[in-house]
C-alpha atoms as a PDB file:
ATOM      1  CA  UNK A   1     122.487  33.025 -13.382  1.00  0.00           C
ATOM      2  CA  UNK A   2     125.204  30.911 -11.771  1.00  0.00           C
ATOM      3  CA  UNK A   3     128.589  32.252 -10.660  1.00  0.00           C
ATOM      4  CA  UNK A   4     129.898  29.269 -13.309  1.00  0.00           C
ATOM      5  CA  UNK A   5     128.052  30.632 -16.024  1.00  0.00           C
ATOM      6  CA  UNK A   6     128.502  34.515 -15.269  1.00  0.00           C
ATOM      7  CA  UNK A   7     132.173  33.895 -15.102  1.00  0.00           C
ATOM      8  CA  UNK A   8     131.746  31.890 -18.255  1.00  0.00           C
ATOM      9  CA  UNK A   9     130.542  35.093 -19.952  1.00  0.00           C
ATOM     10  CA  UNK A  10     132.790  37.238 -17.659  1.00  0.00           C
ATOM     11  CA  UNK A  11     135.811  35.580 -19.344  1.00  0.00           C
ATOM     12  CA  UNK A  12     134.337  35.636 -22.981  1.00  0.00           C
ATOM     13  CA  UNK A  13     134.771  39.871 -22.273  1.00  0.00           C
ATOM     14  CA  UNK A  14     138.226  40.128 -19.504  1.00  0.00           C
ATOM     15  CA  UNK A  15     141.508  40.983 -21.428  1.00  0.00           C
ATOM     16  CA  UNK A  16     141.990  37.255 -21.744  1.00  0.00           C
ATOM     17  CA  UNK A  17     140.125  37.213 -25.195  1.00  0.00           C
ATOM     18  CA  UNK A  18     141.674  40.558 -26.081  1.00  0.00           C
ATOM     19  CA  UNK A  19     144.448  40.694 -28.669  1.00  0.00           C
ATOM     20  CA  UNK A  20     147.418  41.335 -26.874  1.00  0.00           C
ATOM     21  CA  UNK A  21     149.682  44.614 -27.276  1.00  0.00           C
ATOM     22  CA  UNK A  22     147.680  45.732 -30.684  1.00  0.00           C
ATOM     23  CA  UNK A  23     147.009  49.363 -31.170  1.00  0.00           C
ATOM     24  CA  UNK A  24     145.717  48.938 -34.921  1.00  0.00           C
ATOM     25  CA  UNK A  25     143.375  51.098 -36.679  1.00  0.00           C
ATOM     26  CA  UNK A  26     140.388  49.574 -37.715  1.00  0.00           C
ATOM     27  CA  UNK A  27     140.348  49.128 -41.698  1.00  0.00           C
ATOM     28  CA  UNK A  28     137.822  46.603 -41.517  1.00  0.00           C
ATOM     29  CA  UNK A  29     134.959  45.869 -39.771  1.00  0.00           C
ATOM     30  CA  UNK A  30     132.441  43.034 -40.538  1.00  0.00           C
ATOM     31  CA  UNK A  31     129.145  41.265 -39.205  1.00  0.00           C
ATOM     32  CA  UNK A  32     128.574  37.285 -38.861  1.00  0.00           C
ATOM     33  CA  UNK A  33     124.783  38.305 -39.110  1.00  0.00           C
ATOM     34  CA  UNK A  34     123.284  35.105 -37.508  1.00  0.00           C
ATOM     35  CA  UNK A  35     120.235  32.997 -36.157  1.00  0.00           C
ATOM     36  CA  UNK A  36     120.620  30.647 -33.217  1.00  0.00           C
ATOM     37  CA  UNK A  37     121.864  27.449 -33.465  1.00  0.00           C
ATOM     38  CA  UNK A  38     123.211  28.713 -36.912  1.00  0.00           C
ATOM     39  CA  UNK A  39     126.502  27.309 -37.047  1.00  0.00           C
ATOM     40  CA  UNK A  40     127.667  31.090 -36.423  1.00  0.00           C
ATOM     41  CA  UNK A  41     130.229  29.737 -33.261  1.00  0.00           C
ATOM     42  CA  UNK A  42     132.201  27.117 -35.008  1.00  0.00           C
ATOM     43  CA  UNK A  43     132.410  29.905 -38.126  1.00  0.00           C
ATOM     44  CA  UNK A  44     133.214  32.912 -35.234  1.00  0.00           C
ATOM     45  CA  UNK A  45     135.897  30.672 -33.653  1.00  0.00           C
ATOM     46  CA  UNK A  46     137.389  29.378 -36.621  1.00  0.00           C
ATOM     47  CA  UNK A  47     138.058  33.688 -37.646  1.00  0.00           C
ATOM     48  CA  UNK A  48     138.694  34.005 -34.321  1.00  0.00           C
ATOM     49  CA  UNK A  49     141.589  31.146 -33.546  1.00  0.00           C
ATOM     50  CA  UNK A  50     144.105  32.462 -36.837  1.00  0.00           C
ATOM     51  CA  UNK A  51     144.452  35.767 -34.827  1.00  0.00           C
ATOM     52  CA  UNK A  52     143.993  37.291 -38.300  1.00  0.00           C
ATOM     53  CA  UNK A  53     140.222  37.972 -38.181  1.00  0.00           C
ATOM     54  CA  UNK A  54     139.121  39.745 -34.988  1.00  0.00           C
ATOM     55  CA  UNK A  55     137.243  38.230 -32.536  1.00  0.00           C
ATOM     56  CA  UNK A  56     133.744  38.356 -33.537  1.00  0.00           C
ATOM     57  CA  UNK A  57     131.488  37.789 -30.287  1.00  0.00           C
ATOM     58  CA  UNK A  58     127.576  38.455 -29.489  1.00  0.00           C
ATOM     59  CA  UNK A  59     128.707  41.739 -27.915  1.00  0.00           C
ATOM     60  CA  UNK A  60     124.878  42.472 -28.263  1.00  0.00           C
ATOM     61  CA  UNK A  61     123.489  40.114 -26.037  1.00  0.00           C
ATOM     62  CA  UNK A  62     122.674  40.818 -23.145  1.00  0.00           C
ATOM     63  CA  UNK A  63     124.936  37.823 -21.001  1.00  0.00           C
ATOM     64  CA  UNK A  64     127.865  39.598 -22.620  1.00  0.00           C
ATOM     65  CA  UNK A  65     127.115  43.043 -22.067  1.00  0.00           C
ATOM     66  CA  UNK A  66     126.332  42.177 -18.322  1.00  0.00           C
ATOM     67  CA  UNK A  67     129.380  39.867 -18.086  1.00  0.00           C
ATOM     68  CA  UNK A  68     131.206  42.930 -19.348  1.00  0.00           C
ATOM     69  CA  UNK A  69     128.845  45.615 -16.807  1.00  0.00           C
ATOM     70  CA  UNK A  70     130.255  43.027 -14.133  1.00  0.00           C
ATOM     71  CA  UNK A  71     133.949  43.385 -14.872  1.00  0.00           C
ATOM     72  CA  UNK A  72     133.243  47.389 -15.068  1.00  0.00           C
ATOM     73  CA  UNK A  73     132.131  47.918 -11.407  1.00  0.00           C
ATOM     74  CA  UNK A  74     128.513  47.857 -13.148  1.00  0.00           C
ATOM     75  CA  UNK A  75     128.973  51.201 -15.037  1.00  0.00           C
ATOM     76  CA  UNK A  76     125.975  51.700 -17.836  1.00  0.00           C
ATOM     77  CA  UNK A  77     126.522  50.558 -21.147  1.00  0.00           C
ATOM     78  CA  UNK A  78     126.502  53.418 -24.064  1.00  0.00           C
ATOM     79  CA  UNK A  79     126.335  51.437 -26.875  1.00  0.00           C
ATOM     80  CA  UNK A  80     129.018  54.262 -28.850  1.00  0.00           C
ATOM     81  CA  UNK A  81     131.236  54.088 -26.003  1.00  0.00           C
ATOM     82  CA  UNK A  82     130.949  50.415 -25.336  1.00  0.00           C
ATOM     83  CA  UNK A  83     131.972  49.463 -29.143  1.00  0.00           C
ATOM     84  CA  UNK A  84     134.823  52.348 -29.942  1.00  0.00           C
ATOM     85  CA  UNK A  85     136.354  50.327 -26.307  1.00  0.00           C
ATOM     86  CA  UNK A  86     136.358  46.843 -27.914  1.00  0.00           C
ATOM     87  CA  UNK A  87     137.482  47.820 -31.350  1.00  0.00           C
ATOM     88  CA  UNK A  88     140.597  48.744 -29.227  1.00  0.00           C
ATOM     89  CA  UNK A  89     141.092  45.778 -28.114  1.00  0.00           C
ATOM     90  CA  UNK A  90     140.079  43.213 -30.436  1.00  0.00           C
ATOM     91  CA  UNK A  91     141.086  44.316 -33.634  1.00  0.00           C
ATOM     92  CA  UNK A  92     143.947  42.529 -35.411  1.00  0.00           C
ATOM     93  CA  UNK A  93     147.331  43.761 -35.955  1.00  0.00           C
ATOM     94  CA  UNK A  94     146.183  44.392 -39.782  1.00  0.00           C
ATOM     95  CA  UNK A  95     142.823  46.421 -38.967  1.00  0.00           C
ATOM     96  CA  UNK A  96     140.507  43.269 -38.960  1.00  0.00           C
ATOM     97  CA  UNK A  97     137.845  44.241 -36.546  1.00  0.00           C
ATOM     98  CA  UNK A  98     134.178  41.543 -36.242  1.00  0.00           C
ATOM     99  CA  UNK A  99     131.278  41.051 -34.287  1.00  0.00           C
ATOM    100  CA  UNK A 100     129.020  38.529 -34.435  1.00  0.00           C
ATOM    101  CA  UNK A 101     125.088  39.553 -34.447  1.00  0.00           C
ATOM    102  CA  UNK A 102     121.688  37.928 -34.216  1.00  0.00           C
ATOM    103  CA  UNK A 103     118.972  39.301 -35.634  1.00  0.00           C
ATOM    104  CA  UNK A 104     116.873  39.440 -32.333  1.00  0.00           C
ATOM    105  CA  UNK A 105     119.636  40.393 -30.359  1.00  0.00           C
ATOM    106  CA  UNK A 106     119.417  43.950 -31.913  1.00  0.00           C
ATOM    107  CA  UNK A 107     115.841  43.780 -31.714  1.00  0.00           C
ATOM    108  CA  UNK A 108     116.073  43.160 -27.982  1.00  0.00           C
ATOM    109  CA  UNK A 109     118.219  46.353 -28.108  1.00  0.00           C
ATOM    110  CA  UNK A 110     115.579  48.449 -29.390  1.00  0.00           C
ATOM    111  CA  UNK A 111     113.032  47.275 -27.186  1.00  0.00           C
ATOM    112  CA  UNK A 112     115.379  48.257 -24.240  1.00  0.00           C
ATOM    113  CA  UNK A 113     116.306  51.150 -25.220  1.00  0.00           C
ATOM    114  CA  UNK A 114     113.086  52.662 -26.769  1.00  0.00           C
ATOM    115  CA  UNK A 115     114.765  53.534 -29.950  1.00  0.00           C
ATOM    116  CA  UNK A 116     114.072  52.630 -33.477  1.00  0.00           C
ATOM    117  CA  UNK A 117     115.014  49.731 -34.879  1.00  0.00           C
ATOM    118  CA  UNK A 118     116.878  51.581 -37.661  1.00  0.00           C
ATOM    119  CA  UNK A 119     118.771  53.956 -34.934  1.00  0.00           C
ATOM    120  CA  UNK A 120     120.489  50.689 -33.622  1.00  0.00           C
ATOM    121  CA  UNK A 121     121.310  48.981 -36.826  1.00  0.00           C
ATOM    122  CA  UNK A 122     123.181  52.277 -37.519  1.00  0.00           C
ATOM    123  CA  UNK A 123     125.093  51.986 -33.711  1.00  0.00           C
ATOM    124  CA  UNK A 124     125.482  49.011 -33.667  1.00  0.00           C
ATOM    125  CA  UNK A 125     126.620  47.241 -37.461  1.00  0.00           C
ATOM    126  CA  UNK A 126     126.209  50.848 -39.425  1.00  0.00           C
ATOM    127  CA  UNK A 127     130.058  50.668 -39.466  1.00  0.00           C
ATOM    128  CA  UNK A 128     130.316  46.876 -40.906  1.00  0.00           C
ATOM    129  CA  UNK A 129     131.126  47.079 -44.387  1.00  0.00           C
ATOM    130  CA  UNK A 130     131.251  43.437 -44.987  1.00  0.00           C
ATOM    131  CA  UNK A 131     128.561  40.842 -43.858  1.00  0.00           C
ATOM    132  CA  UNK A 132     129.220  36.749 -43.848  1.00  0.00           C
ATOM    133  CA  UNK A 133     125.370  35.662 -43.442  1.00  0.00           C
ATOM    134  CA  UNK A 134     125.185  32.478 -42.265  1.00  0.00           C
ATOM    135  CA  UNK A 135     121.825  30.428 -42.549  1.00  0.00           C
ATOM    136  CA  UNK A 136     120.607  27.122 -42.072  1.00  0.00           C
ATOM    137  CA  UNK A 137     118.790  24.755 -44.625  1.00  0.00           C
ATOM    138  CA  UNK A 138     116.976  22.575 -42.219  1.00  0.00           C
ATOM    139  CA  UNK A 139     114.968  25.214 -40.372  1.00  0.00           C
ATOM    140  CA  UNK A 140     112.751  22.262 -38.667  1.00  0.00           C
ATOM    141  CA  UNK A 141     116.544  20.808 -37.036  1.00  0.00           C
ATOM    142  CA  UNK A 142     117.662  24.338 -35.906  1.00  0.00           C
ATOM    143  CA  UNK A 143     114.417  25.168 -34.259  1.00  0.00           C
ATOM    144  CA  UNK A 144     114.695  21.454 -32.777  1.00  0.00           C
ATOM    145  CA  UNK A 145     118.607  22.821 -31.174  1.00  0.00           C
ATOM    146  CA  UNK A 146     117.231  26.113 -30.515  1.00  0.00           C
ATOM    147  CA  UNK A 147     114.262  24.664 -28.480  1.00  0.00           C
ATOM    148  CA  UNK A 148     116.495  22.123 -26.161  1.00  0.00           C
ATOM    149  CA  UNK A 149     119.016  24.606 -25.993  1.00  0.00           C
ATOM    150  CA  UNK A 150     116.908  27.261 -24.407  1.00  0.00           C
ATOM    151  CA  UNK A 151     115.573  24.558 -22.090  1.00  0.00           C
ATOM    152  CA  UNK A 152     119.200  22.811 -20.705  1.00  0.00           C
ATOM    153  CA  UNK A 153     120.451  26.370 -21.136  1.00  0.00           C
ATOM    154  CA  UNK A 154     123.829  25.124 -22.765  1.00  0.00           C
ATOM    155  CA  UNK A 155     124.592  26.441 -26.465  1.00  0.00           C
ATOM    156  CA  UNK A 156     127.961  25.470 -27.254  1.00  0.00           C
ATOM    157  CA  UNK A 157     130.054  22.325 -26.502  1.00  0.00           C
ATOM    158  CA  UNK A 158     132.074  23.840 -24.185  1.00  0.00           C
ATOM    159  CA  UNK A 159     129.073  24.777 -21.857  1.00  0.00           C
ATOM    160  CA  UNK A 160     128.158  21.583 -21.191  1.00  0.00           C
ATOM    161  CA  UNK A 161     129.623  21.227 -17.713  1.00  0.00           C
ATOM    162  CA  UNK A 162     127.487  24.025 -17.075  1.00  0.00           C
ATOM    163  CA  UNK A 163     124.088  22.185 -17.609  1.00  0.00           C
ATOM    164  CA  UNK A 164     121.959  21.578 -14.169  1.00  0.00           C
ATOM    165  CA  UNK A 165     120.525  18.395 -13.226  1.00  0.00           C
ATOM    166  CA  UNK A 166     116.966  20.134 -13.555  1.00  0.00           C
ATOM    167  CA  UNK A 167     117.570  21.469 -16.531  1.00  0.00           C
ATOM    168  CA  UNK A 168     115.566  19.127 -18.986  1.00  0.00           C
ATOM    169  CA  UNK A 169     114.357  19.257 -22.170  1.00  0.00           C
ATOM    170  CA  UNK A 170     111.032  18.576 -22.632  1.00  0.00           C
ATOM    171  CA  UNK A 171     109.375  17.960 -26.325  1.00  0.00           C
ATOM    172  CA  UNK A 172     106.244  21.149 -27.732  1.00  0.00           C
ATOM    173  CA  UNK A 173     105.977  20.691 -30.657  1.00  0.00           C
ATOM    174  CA  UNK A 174     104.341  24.581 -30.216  1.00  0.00           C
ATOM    175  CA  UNK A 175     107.252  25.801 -29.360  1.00  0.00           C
ATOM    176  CA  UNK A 176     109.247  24.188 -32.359  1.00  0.00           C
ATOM    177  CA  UNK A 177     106.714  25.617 -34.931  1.00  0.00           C
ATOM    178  CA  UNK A 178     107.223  28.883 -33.258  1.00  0.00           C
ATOM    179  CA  UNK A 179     111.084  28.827 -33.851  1.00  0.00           C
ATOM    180  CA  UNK A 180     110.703  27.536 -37.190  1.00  0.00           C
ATOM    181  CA  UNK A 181     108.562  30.919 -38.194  1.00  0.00           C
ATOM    182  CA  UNK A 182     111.060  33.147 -35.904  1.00  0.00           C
ATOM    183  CA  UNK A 183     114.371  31.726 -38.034  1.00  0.00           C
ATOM    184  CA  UNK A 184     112.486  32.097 -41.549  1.00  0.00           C
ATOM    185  CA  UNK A 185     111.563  35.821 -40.263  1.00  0.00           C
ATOM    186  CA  UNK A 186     114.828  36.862 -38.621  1.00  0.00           C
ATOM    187  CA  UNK A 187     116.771  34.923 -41.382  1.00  0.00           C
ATOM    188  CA  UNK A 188     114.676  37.308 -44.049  1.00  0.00           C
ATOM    189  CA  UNK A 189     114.945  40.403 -42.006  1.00  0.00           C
ATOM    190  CA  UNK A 190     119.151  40.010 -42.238  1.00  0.00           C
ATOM    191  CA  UNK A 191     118.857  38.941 -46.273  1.00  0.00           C
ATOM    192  CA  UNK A 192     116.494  42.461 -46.139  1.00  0.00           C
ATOM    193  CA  UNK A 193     119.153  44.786 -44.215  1.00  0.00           C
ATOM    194  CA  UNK A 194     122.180  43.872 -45.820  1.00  0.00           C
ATOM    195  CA  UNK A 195     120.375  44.294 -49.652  1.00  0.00           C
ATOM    196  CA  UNK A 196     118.788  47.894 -48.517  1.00  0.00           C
ATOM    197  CA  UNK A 197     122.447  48.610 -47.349  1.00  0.00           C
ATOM    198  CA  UNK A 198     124.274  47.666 -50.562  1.00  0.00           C
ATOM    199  CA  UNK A 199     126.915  46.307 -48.275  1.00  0.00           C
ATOM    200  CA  UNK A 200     129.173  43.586 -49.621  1.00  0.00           C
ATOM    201  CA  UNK A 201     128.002  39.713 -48.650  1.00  0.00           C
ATOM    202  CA  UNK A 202     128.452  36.450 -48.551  1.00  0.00           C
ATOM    203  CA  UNK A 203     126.134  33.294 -47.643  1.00  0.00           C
ATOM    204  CA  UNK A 204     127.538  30.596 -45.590  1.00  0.00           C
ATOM    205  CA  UNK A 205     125.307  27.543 -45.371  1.00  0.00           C
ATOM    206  CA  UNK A 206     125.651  25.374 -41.840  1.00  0.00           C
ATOM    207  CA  UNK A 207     125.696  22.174 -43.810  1.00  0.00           C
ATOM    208  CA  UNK A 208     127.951  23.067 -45.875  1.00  0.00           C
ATOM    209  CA  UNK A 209     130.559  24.555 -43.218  1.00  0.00           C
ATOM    210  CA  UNK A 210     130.060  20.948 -41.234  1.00  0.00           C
ATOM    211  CA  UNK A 211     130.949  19.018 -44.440  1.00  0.00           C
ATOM    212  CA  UNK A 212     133.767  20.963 -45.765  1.00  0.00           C
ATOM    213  CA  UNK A 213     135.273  23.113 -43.078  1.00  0.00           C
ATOM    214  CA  UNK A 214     138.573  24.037 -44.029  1.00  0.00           C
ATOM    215  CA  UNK A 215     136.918  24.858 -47.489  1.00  0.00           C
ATOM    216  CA  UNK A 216     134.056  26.872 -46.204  1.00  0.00           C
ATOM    217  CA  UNK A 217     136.019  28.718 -43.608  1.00  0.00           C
ATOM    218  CA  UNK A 218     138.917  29.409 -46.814  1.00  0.00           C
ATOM    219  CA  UNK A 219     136.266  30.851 -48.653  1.00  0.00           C
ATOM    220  CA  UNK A 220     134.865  33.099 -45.909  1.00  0.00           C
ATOM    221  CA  UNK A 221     138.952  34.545 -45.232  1.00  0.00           C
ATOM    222  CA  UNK A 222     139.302  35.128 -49.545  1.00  0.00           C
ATOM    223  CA  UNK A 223     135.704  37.190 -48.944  1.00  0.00           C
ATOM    224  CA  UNK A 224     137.840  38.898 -45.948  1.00  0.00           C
ATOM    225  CA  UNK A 225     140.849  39.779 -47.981  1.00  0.00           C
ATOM    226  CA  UNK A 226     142.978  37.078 -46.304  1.00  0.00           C
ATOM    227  CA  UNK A 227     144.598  34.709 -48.776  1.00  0.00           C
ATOM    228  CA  UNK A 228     146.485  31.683 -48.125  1.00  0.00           C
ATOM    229  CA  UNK A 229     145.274  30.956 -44.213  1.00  0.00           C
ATOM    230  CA  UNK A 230     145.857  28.302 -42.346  1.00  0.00           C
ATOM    231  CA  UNK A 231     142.536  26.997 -41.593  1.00  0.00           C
ATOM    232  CA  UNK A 232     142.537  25.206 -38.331  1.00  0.00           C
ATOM    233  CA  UNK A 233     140.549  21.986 -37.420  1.00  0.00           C
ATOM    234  CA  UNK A 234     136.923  22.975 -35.993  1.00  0.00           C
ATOM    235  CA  UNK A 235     137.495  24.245 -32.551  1.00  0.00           C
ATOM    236  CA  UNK A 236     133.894  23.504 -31.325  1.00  0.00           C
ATOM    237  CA  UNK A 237     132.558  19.972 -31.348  1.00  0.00           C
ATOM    238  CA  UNK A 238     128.922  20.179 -32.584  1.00  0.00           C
ATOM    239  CA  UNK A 239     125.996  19.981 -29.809  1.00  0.00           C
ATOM    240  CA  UNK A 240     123.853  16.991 -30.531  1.00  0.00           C
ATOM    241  CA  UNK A 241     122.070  15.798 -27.080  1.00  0.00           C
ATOM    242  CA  UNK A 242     120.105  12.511 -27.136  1.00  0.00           C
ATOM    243  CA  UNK A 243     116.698  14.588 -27.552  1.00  0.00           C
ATOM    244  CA  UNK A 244     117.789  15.709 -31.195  1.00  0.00           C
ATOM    245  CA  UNK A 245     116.690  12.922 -33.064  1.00  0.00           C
ATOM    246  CA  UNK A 246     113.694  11.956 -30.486  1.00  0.00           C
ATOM    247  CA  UNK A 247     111.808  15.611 -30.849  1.00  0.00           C
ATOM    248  CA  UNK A 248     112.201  15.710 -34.258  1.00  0.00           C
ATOM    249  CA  UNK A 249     110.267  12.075 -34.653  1.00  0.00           C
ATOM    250  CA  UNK A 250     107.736  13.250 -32.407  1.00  0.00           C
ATOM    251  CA  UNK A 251     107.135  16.997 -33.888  1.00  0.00           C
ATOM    252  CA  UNK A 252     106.694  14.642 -37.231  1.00  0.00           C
ATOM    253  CA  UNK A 253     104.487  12.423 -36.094  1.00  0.00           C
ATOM    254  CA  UNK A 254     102.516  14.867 -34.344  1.00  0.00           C
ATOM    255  CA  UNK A 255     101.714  16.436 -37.868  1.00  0.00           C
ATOM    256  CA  UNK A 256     101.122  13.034 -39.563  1.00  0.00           C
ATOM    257  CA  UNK A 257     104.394  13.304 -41.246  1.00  0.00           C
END
């Protein structure tokens, strides 16, 4: 990894993020349970810029728990440990604690760690009593992001300066139809978890969020508890690199669509 992009991560964890002077109790903790290229940011940020919400990050994966390993003289991660420290410092001055989760990124867990699957739900979101589920309608366009993104390695707008000459994306339409069945599956195994749990949810839909923002993001804070917010404009710009539109007339052609 770079030293741009580790201190890119590095940041996303130092005390700059942190919510300054609170020593709240958590009253509240909830889950953006998420698939890449989800829409999941723009929501996260959006809770995250009122200062009313939390600051719900992919503590989970792995560039953010080695961006924070990195600003901890490389002490080991206990997952307990390592979520009781940012509960006290990024939960609101009125309890609000959030994370934001991927479905694989606590399957990556698991795999690490040799534990059950079910062991690190129960770490990791066991506490979240309220889940926002965000999931997108066109599956074939989100595996179409997911694939360029993993290839130029840049996932939100504000990564772009971060993108390498050599990092190109190049069109498989393989490796699309393999995202396309990893989203359906991850997006089911979320839909799966939170009904077993009984826990208290609501479905945000990407397209809808882009089209009405301030009246997707109101609806998410009434879910929350938080009434009459000011929603602020979109603080990410959406990623759309000149290969969007170009893969996804090749992947259709390629199956005689």
């Amino acid at each position: 990894m770079s030293d741009e992009r580790s201190a890119y991560y590095e940041k996303m964890m130092s005390a700059e993020k942190d919510i300054k002077g609170s020593t709240a109790q958590t009253s509240l903790r909830y889950c953006i349970a998420s698939t890449p290229r989800s829409g999941s940011t723009l929501l996260s940020r959006t809770l995250e810029a009122t200062r009313l919400a939390g600051v719900p990050m992919e503590y989970y994966h792995n560039v953010f728990m080695s961006g924070w390993q990195r600003l901890n003289s490389g002490r080991p991660i206990q997952l307990e440990s390592y979520l009781a420290e940012l509960e006290s410092r990024r939960t609101t001055s009125n309890g609000i604690f959030g994370i934001k989760a991927h479905w694989s990124q606590l399957q990556s867990l698991a795999n690490q760690t040799r534990l059950p699957l079910t062991n690190v739900l129960h770490t990791t979101v066991g506490k979240c009593t309220k889940f926002i589920q965000i999931n997108r309608r066109d599956k074939l366009g989100q595996a179409i992001s997911l694939h360029i993104a993993n290839q130029i390695k840049v996932y939100h707008s504000d990564q772009l300066s971060l993108r390498n000459a050599e990092d190109v994306a190049r069109f498989d339409a393989s490796a699309i139809s393999v995202n396309v069945a990893r989203l359906f599956i991850e997006e089911a195994s979320w839909s799966t978890y939170i009904k077993e749990r009984g826990a208290d949810a609501i479905e945000v839909i990407y397209e809808d969020l882009v089209a009405d923002h301030a009246g997707t993001c109101r609806r998410v804070f009434d879910f929350l508890g938080l009434t009459g917010v000011d929603i602020p404009p979109p603080p990410t710009a959406k990623l759309e690199t000149p290969e969007t539109a170009e893969f996804r007339r090749l992947y259709l052609k390629h199956f005689g669509s």
